[in-house]
Protein backbone atom coordinates (compact mmCIF):
# COMPACT_ATOMS: atom_id res chain seq x y z
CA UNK A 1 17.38 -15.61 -7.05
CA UNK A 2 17.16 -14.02 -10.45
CA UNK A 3 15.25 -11.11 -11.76
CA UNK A 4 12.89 -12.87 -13.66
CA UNK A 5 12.05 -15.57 -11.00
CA UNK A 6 11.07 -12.77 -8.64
CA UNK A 7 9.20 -10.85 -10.27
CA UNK A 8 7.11 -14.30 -11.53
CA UNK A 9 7.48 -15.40 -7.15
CA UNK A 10 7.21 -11.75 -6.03
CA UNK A 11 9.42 -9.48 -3.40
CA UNK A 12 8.26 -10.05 0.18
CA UNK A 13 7.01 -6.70 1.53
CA UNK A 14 8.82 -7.33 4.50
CA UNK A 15 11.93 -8.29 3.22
CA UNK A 16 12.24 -4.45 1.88
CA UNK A 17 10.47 -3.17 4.63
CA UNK A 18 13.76 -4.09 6.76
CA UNK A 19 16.03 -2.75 3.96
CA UNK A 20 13.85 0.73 4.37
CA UNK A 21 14.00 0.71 8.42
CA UNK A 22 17.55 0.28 8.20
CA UNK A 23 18.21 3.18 5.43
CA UNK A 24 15.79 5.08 8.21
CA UNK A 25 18.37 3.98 10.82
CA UNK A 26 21.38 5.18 8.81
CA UNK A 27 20.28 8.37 7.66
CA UNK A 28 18.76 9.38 11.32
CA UNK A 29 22.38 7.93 12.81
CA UNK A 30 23.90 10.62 10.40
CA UNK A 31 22.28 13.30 11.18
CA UNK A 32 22.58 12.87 15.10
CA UNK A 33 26.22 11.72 14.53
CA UNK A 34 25.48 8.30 16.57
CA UNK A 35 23.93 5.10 16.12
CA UNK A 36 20.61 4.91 16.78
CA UNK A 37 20.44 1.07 17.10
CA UNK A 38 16.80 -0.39 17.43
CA UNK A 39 14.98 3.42 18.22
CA UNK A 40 15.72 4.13 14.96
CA UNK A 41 13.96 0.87 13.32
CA UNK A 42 10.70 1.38 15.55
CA UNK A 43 10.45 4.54 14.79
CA UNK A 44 10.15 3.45 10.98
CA UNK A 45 7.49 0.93 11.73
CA UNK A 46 5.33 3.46 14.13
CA UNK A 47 6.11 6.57 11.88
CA UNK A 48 6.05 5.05 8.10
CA UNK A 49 4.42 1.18 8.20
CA UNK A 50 1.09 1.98 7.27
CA UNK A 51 1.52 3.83 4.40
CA UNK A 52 4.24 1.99 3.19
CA UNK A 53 1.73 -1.03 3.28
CA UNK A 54 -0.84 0.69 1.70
CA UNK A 55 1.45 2.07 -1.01
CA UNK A 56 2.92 -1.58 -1.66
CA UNK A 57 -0.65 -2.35 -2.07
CA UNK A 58 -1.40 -0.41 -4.96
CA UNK A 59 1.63 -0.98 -6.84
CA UNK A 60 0.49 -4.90 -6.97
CA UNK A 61 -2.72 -3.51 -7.68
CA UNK A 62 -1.49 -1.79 -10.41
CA UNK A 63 0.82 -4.32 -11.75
CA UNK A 64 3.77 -2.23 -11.15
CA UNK A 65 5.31 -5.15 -8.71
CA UNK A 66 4.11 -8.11 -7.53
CA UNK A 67 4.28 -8.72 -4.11
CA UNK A 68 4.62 -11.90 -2.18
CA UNK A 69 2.36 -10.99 0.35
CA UNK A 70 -0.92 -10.20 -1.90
CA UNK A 71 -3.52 -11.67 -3.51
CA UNK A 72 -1.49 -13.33 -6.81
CA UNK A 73 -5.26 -12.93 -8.37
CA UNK A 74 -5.44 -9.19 -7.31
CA UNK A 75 -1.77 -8.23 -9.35
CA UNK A 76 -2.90 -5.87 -12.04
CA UNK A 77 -6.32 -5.92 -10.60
CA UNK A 78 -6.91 -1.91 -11.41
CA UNK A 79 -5.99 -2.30 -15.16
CA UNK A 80 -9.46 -3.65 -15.51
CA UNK A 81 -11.53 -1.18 -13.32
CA UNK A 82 -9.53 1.60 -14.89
CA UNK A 83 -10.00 0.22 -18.54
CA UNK A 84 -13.77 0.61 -17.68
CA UNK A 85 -13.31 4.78 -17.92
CA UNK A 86 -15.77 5.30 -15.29
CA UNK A 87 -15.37 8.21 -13.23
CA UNK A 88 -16.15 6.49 -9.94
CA UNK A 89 -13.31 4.70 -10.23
CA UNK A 90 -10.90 7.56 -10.83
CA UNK A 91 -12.68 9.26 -7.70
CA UNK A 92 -12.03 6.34 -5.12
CA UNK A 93 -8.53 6.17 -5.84
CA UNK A 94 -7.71 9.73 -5.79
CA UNK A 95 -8.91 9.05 -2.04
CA UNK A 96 -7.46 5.79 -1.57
CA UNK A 97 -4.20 7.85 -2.68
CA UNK A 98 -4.86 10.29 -0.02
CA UNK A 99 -4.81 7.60 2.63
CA UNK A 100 -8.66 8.01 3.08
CA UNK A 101 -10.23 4.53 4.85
CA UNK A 102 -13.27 2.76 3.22
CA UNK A 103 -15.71 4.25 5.61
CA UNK A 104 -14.55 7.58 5.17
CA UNK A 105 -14.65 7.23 1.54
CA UNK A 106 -17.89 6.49 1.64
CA UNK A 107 -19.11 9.04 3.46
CA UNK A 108 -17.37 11.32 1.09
CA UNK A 109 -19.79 9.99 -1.85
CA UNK A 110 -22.97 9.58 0.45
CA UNK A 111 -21.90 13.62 1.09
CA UNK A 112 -21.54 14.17 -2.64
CA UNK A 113 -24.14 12.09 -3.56
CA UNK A 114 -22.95 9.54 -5.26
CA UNK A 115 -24.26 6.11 -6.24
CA UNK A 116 -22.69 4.22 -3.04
CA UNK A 117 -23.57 0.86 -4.53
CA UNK A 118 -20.89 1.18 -7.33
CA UNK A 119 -18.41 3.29 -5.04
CA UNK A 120 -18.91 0.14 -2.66
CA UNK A 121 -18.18 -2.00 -6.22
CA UNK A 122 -15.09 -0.51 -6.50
CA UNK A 123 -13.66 -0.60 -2.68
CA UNK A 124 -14.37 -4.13 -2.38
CA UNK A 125 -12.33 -4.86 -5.99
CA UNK A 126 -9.46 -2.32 -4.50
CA UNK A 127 -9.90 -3.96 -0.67
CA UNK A 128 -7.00 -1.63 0.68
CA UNK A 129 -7.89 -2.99 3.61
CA UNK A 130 -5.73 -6.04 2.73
CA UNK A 131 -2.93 -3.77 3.13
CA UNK A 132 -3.77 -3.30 7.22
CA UNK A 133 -0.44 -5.99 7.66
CA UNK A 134 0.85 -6.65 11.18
CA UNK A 135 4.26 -5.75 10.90
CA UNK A 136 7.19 -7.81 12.07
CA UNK A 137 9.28 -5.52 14.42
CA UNK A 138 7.27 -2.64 16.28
């Protein structure tokens, strides 16, 4: 597959998701001077898959790269709520950055208070949740 087809098709998550367990697996096999074998992979997938999902997400949301596994409408999705310069936005994603939930978010700006209606605007256009994926090997 060329470049240009795959970024128009884009990478499956998992597909590099395997390629980063096994660099995991190597590197951890170095260090103890042995193979590791298959502890090595589930550790990757219990210590690292949920962030790794979540950071996936917002690179598609971003438009950095497009992946197979998201929303084709939602690639680039931020480059509007960010052209919008509001604030808000800018707040929810320093959180969503942090690894904050939705619901802790929101308490956040009910804490703060913030206009949840628009703060509840922005989640839903974000929806990290979509990046809660089941992975493959655990």
């Amino acid at each position: 597959m060329d470049a240009q087809h795959d970024v128009a098709v884009g990478t499956s998550l998992y597909d590099e998701a395997v390629r980063e367990a096994e660099r995991h697996k190597w590197i951890e096999s170095q260090k103890q001077g042995r193979d590791l074998g298959e502890l090595a992979i589930r550790e990757w997938y219990r210590v690292h898959w949920p962030r790794y999902c979540r950071f996936r997400r917002m690179e598609h949301l971003h438009g950095r790269h497009r992946w197979r596994e998201f929303e084709e409408d939602h690639f680039g999705r931020l480059c509007e709520l960010l052209v919008s310069a509001d604030s808000r936005v800018k707040w929810v994603l320093e959180r969503v950055h942090q690894g904050l939930e939705n619901l802790e978010i929101l308490n956040r700006a009910i804490d703060q208070g913030l206009e949840t209606d628009r703060i509840i605007e922005i989640l839903t256009a974000i929806d990290v949740n979509r990046a809660h994926l089941d992975p493959i090997v655990i």
